[in-house]
Structure formats: structure tokens, C-alpha cells
Protein backbone atom coordinates (compact mmCIF):
# COMPACT_ATOMS: atom_id res chain seq x y z
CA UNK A 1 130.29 -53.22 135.90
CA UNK A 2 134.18 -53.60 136.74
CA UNK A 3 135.59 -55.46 138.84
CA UNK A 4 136.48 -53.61 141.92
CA UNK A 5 132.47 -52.67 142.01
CA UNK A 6 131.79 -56.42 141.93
CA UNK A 7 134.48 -57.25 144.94
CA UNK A 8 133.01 -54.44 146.95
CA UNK A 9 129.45 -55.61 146.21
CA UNK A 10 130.38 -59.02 147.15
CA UNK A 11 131.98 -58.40 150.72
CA UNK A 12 129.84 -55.54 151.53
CA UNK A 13 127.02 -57.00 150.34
CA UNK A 14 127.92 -60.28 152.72
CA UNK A 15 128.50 -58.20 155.37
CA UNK A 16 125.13 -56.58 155.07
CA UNK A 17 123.03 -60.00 155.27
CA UNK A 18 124.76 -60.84 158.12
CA UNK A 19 124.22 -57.89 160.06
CA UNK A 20 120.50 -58.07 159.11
CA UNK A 21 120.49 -61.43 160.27
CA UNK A 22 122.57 -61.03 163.41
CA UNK A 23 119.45 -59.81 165.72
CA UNK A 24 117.01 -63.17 164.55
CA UNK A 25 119.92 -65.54 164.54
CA UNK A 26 118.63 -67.69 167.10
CA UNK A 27 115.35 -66.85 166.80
CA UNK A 28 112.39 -69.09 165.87
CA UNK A 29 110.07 -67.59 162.96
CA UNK A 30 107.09 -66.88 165.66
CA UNK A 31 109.62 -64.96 167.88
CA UNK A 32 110.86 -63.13 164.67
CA UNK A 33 107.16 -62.57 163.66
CA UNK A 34 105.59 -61.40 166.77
CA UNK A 35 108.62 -59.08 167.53
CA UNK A 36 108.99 -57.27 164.15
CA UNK A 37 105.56 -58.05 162.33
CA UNK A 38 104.52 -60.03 159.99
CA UNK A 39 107.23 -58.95 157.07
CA UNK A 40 109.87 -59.96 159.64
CA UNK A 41 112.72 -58.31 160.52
CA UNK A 42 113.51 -55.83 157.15
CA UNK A 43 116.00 -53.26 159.04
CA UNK A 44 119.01 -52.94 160.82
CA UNK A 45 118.23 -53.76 164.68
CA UNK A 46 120.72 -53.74 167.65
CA UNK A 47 122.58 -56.94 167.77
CA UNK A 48 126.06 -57.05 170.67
CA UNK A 49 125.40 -53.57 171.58
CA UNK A 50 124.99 -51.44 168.38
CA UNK A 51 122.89 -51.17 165.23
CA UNK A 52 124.69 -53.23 162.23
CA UNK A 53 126.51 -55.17 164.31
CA UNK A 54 128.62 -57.66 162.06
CA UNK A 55 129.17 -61.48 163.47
CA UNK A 56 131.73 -64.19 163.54
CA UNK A 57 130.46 -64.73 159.60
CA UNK A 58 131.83 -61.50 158.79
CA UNK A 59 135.31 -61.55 160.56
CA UNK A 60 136.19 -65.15 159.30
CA UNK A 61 135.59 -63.94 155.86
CA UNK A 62 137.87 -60.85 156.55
CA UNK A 63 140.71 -63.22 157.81
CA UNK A 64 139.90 -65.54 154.84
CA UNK A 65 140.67 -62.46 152.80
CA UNK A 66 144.13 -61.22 154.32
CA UNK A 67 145.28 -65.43 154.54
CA UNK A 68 144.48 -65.12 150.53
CA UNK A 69 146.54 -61.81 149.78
CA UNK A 70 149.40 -62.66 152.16
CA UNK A 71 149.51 -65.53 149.86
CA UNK A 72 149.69 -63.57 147.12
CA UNK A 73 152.77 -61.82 148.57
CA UNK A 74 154.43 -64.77 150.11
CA UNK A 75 154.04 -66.82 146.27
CA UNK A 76 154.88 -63.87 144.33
CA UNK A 77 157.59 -63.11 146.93
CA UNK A 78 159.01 -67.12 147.64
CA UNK A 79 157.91 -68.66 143.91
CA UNK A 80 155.91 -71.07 146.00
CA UNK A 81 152.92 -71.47 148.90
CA UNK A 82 150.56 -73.27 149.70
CA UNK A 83 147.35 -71.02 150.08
CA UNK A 84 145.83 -73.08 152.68
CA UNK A 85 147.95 -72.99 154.80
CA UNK A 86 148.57 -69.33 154.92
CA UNK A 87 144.69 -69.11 155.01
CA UNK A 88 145.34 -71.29 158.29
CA UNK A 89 147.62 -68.78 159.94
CA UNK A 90 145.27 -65.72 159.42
CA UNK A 91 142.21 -67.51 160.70
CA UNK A 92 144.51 -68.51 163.67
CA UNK A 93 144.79 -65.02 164.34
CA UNK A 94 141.26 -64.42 164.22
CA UNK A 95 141.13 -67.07 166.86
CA UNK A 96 143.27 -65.14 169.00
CA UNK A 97 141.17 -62.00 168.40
CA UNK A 98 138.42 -64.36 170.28
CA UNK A 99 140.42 -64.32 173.05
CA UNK A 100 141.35 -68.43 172.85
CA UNK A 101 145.30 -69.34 172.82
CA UNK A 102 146.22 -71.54 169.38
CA UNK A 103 148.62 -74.38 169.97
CA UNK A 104 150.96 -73.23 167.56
CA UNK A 105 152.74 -70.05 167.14
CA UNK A 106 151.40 -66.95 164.95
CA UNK A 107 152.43 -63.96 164.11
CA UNK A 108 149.89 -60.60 165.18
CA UNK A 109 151.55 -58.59 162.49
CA UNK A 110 149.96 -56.65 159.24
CA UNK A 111 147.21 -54.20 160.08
CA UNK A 112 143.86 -56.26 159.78
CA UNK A 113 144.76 -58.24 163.05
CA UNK A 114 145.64 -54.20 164.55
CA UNK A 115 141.80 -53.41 164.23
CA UNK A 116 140.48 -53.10 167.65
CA UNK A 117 137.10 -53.44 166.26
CA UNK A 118 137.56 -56.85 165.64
CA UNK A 119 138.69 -58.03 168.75
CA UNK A 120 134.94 -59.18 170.10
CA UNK A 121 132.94 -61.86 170.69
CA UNK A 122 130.16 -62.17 168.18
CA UNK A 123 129.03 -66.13 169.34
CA UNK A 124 131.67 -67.58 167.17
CA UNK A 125 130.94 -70.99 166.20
CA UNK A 126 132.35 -74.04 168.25
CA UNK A 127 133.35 -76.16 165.81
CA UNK A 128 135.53 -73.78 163.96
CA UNK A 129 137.27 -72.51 167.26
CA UNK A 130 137.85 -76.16 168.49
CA UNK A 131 139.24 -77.40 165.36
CA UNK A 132 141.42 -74.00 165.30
CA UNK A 133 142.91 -74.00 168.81
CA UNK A 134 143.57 -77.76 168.05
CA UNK A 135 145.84 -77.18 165.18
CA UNK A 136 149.32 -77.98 165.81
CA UNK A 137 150.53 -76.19 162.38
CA UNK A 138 149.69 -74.76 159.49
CA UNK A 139 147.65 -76.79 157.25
CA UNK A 140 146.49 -78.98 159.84
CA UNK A 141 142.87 -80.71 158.81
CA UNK A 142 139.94 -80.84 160.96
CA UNK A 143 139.51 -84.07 162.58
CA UNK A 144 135.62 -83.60 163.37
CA UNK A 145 133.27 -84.63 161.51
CA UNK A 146 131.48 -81.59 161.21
CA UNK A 147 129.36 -80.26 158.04
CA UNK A 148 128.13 -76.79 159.53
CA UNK A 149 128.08 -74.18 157.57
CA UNK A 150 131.47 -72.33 159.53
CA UNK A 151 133.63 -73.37 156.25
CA UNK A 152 130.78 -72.38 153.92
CA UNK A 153 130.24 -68.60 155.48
CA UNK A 154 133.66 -67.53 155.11
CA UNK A 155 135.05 -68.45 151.54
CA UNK A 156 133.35 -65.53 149.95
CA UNK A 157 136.87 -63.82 148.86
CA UNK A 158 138.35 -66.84 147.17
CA UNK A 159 136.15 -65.99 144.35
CA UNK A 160 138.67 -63.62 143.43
CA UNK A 161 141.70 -65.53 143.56
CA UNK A 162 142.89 -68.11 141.03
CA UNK A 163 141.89 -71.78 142.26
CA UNK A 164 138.51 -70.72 144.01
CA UNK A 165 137.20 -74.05 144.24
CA UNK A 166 139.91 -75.54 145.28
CA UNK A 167 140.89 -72.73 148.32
CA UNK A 168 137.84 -72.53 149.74
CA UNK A 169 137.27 -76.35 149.68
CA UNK A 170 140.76 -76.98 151.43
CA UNK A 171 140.52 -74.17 153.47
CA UNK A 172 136.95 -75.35 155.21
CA UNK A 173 138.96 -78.67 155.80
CA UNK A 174 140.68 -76.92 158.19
CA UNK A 175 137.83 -76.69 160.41
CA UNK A 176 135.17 -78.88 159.36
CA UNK A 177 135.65 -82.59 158.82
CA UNK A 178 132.99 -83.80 156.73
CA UNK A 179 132.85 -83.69 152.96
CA UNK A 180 129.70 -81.80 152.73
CA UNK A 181 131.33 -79.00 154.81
CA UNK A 182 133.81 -78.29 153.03
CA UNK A 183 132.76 -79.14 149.17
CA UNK A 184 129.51 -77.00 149.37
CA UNK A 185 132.03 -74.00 150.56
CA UNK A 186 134.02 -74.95 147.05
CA UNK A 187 131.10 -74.73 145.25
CA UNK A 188 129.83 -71.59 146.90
CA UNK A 189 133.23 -70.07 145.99
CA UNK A 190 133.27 -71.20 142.62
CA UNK A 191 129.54 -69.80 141.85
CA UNK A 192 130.41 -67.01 142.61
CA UNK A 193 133.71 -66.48 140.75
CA UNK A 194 131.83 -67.58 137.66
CA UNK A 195 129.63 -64.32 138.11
CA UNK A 196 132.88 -62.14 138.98
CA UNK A 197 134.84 -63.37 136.14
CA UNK A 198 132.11 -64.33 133.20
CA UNK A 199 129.65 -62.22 133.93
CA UNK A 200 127.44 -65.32 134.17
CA UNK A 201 123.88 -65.31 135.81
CA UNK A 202 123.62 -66.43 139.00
CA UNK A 203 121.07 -69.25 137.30
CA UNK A 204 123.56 -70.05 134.96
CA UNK A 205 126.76 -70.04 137.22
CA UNK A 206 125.06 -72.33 139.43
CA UNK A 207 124.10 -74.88 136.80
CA UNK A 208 127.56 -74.50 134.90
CA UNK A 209 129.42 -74.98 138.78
CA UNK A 210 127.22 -78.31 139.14
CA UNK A 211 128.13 -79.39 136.05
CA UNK A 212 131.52 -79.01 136.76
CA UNK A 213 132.05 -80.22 140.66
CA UNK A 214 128.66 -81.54 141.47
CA UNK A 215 129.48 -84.90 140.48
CA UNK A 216 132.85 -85.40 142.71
CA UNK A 217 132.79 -86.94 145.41
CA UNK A 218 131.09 -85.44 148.83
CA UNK A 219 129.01 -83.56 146.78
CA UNK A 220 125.75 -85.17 146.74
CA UNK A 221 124.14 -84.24 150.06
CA UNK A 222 125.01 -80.37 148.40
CA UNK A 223 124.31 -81.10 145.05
CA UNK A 224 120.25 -82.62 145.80
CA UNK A 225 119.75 -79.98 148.09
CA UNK A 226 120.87 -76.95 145.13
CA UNK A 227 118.98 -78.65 142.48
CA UNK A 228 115.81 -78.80 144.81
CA UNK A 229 115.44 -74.87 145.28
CA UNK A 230 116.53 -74.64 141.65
CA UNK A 231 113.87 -76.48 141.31
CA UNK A 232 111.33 -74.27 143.40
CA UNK A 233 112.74 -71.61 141.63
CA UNK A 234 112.07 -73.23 138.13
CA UNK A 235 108.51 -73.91 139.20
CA UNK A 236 108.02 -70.55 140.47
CA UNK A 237 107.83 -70.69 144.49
CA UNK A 238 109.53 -68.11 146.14
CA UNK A 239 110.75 -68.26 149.81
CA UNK A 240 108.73 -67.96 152.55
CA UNK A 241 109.73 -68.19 156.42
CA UNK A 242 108.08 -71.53 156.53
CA UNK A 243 109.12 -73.31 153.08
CA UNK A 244 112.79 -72.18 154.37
CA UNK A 245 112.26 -74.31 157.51
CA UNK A 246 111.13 -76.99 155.12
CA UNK A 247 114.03 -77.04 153.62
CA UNK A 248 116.26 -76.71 156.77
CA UNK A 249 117.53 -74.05 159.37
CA UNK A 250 121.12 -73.39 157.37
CA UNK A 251 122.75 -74.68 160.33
CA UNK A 252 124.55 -77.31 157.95
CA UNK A 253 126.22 -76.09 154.93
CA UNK A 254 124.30 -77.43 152.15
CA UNK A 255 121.04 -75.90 153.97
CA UNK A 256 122.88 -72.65 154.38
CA UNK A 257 123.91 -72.64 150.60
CA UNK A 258 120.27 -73.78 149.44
CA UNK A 259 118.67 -71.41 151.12
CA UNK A 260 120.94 -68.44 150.41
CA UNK A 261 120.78 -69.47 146.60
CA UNK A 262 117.15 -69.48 146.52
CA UNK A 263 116.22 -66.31 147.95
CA UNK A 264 119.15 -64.45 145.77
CA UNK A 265 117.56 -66.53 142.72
CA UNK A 266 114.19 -65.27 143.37
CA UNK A 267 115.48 -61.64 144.38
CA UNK A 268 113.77 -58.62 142.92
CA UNK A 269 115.95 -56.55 144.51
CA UNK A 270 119.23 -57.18 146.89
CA UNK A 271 117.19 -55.95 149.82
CA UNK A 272 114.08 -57.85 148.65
CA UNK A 273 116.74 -61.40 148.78
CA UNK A 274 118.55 -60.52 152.04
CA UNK A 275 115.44 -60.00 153.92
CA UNK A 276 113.61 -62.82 152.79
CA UNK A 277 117.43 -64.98 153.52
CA UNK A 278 117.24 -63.79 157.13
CA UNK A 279 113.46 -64.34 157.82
CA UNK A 280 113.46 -67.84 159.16
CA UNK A 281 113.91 -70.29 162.16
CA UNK A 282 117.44 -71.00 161.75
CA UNK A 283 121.16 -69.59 161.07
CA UNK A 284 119.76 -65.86 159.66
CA UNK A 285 122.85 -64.02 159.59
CA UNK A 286 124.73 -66.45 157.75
CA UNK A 287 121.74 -67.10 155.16
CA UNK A 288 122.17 -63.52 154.59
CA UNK A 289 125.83 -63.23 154.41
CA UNK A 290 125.18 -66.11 151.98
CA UNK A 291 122.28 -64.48 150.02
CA UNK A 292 124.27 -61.17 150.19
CA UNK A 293 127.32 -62.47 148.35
CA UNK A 294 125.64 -63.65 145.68
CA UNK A 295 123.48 -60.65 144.94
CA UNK A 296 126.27 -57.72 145.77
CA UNK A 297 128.70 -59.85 143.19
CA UNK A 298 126.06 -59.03 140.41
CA UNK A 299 125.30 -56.34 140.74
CA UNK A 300 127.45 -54.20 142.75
CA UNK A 301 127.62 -51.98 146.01
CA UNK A 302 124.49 -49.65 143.87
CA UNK A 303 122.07 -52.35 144.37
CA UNK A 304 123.03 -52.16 148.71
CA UNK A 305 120.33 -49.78 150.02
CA UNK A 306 122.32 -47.01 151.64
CA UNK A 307 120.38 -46.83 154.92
CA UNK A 308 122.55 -50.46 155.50
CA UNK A 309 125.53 -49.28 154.21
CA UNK A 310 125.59 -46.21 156.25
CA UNK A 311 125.22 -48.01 159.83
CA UNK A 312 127.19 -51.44 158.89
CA UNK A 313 129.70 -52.11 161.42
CA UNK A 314 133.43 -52.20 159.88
CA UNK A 315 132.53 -50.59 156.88
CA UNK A 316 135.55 -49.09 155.88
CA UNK A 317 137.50 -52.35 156.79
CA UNK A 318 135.64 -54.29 154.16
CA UNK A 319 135.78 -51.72 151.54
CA UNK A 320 139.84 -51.61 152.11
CA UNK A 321 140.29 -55.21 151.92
CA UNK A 322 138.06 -55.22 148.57
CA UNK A 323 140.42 -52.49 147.41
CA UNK A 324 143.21 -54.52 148.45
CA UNK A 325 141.87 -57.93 146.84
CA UNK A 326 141.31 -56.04 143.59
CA UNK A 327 145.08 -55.12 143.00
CA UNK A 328 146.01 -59.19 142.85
CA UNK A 329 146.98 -60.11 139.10
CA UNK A 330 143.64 -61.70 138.57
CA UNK A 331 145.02 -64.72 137.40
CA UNK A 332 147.27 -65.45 140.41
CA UNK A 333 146.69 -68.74 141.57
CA UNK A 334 149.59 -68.70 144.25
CA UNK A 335 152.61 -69.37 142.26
CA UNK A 336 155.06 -66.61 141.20
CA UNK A 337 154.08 -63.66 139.73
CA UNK A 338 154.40 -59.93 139.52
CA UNK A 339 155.33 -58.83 142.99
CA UNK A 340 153.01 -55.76 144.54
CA UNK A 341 155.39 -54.38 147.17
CA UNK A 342 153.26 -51.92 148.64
CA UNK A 343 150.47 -54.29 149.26
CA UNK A 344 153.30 -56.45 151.45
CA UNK A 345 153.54 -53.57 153.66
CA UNK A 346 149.97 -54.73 154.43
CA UNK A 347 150.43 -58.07 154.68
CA UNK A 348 153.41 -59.79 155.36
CA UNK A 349 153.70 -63.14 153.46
CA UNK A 350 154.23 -65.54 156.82
């Protein structure tokens, strides 16, 4: 598989868990039950006024995306930047797609910010827009001590810059204060980077990843929690609505990781992992986005049943940014570098 088909499965795939997920997300599992049978909820449903309706998940991680490549411009362009940062300013803008006011000034230029589409409501998280519109610059950390999984949900495109780890951990500290916040988003993003770059399974990315990060600090509430579903997967117990709740509602970002990493592990089929990510009493779209990373990463936007793929909100969006994403120098890390002119028509480096 190449790359671009990996980048597309990735987001797309994302995308598509969290749309699943968007109509149960605050649903408990008897609600979900008694309102789509006793599978769950295994299609598409309305969700904000339309059927695959995206959420907050999805248009952090599209921000996420456009702060990485206009760092890509602004280091290739400058010699120098510091990816956070720049990360900061596009999320800010998504913040102002929300309709909230920053305290700091940003720019609305480059065209992702011009998409009308995005400029709604879909019950963003309040920790992420309170630590946003209290930001008095770029690279300003959280000062909450927050470990929801708002950091953890939109990382999903550092995977295919240089540095994952490091981005998406210092990019979820702009939002969320606690260590487990942000360090189970750096190991999400380094999982899967493993699988986009090696080739690795996603068993053995996740036990390589651990071996590498799991063991630094703030990592251990994330760290137990993995290697207990690794565990379940080891032993052979595949995820049910109510062993998810035992295991937690993915409101917090370890849970959200856990969970997402144990239905993709026990997947026989992307739409057989998404479903079972999204069937629970807790935070189903973003167990989906999370389950739908990992799975579209391996194996590609085939594996994404095309009744989703035809009806998923923003579509063509995602599939330009992946386009986009795939034209970086794979090894650019956010330092110098062959400059891509065309792509800083797209997005400014400020």
C-alpha cells in the first residue's frame, strides 16, 4: 500500500468513526440498544441535522492538519518554527469558526478556515475552547488540569510529520493540563506513525511505542490502561458494550485510547472495529475516530465500506488535506528543507 492510500485511510477512516459515533455520543448503552437493536447502532444516522454528520473530533483534527503543513511552509520557508505553536494558531482559528473571540490575534487566511462547512457547532468540548480563548499567544500551555481525551482526538495527522510524538504531545498541552492528556495523544500519534512508516502491525506498533515512551514520565495512568486491553486481546476477549464500560466511557484520554485500540486490535474488518468502538455508554464518536485511525492507516481507504464514504460530511475536505499532507518531504521535522511553493498558496506559514 503507498503512502498517500495510508494518509487517506487514516483521516477518512477517523472521520468515519466519528460520524458513526456522533448520533450515540451521549447516549447510555440501553438508550443505544433499545433505539437501534441489539447490534447497536451499525449505520450512518442523522446527527446536527444530516446523515454523516462529522463533530468537533473531526474539525480539530483538520486544523491540527493545516497548523502541521503551514509549518512545513513557514520552516522550509524561515529555516526555523516551532510546530506547536503554529499548531496553536490554526486551532485558534477553529475556535473562531465556533463562534468564540481568542484573546490574541489570528489570521483567517488559507482556504481550510474559507470552508463554510466548518463553521458549526458540533458540541465542541469545554475544556479545549476554554483553554483556547484563554491563550494570550502562540504556544501558550493549558493551565487546567484536564486529561480528557480533546488532545488525544485530534493528533491523528502528526503521524505523518517528522517528530510525531513529540507534536502531538506538545500540541495537547495547549489545551489540556494534565500529563495523561497530553502523553497518551503522543503515544496515539506515534502508534500510528509506526504503522504509516514501518509497515508495523498495529500489535506490534503498540508494543514497540510502549517500549519506547511508556516508561517517561505521565505515562503510567496510559500505559496500565493499553497493556490491560492488550491484555484482553492476548487472552482472547473481544469488546462488548458492557466490558467497554468496564473499562471506562473514553471520556479521559487513556480510556479513549484503550478502548479505540482494543476494538481496532480485535477488528475483523474496519466496519466490524468502528462499530463495536462506538457501541457503548460513553464518548462514541471519538472511540471511533480513535478506532478509525488506526484501522484506515493499515489498511487504506479500500477497507472503508463505501455506503460511509459516500454520505460522510466534508468528504472532499479530508481527502484534500490527505493529498496535501502527502506532498511534505516525509522526513520534515520542521526545520529547513525543500520548499513546496504551491502548497504555500494553501497555507500561509504565519
Amino acid at each position: 500500500m503507498n503512502r498517500i492510500e495510508r494518509i487517506k485511510g487514516g483521516l477518512l477512516g477517523g472521520a468515519v468513526g466519528d460520524a458513526l459515533g456522533a448520533p450515540v455520543e451521549f447516549l447510555e448503552w440501553s438508550a443505544i440498544r433499545a433505539t437501534f437493536g441489539a447490534r447497536g447502532i451499525a449505520d450512518f444516522a442523522p446527527a446536527y441535522g444530516r446523515i454523516g454528520a462529522i463533530t468537533d473530533d473531526t474539525q480539530m483534527m483538520l486544523f491540527t492538519a493545516e497548523g502541521l503543513l503551514r509549518a512545513y511552509v513557514r520552516g522550509s520557508s524561515r529555516g526555523i518554527c516551532h510546530v506547536p505553536s503554529v499548531i496553536h494558531h490554526a486551532l485558534l482559528r477553529w475556535l473562531m469558526t465556533q463562534d468564540y473571540s481568542p484573546a490574541t490575534s489570528v489570521t483567517l487566511n488559507g482556504w481550510l478556515v474559507q470552508e463554510r462547512d466548518l463553521w458549526s457547532r458540533r458540541a465542541p468540548g469545554h475544556t479545549c475552547v476554554n483553554a483556547l480563548k484563554a491563550s494570550s499567544r502562540f504556544g501558550f500551555l493549558s493551565e487546567n488540569n484536564s486529561k480528557g481525551c480533546g488532545a488525544i482526538m485530534r493528533v491523528a495527522p502528526c503521524a505523518f510529520f517528522g517528530n510525531a510524538f513529540d507534536n502531538a504531545a506538545e500540541s495537547g498541552r495547549l489545551t489540556h493540563g494534565h500529563p495523561t492528556g497530553y502523553m497518551a495523544a503522543g503515544l496515539f500519534a506515534d502508534i500510528l506513525q509506526r504503522i504509516a512508516d514501518r509497515q508495523d502491525s498495529l500489535e506490534h506498533a503498540i508494543t514497540e511505542s510502549l517500549v519506547e515512551h511508556g516508561h517517561k514520565p505521565g505515562m503510567e495512568e496510559t500505559r496500565a490502561l493499553v497493556e490491560r486491553v492488550l491484555f484482553f486481546f492476548y487472552e482472547g476477549y473481544r469488546p462488548t458494550p458492557e466490558r467497554i464500560d468496564e473499562v471506562g466511557g473514553g471520556w479521559i484520554a487513556e480510556e479513549a485510547l484503550a478502548i479505540g485500540i482494543w476494538c481496532a486490535l480485535t477488528a475483523t474488518s474496519f466496519e466490524d472495529g468502528v462499530i463495536n468502538a462506538v457501541n457503548h455508554s460513553g464518548d462514541s464518536d471519538s472511540t471511533g475516530l480513535i478506532a478509525g485511525h488506526l484501522l484506515g492507516i493499515q489498511y487504506g481507504v479500500e477497507a472503508i465500506p463505501d455506503r460511509w464514504l459516500e454520505r460522510l460530511e466534508l468528504r472532499g475536505v479530508i481527502e484534500a488535506v490527505a493529498e496535501d499532507i502527502e506532498r511534505v518531504p516525509r522526513d520534515y521535522s520542521g526545520y529547513g528543507g525543500e520548499f513546496d511553493a504551491e502548497i504555500e498558496v494553501r497555507y500561509p506559514g504565519d
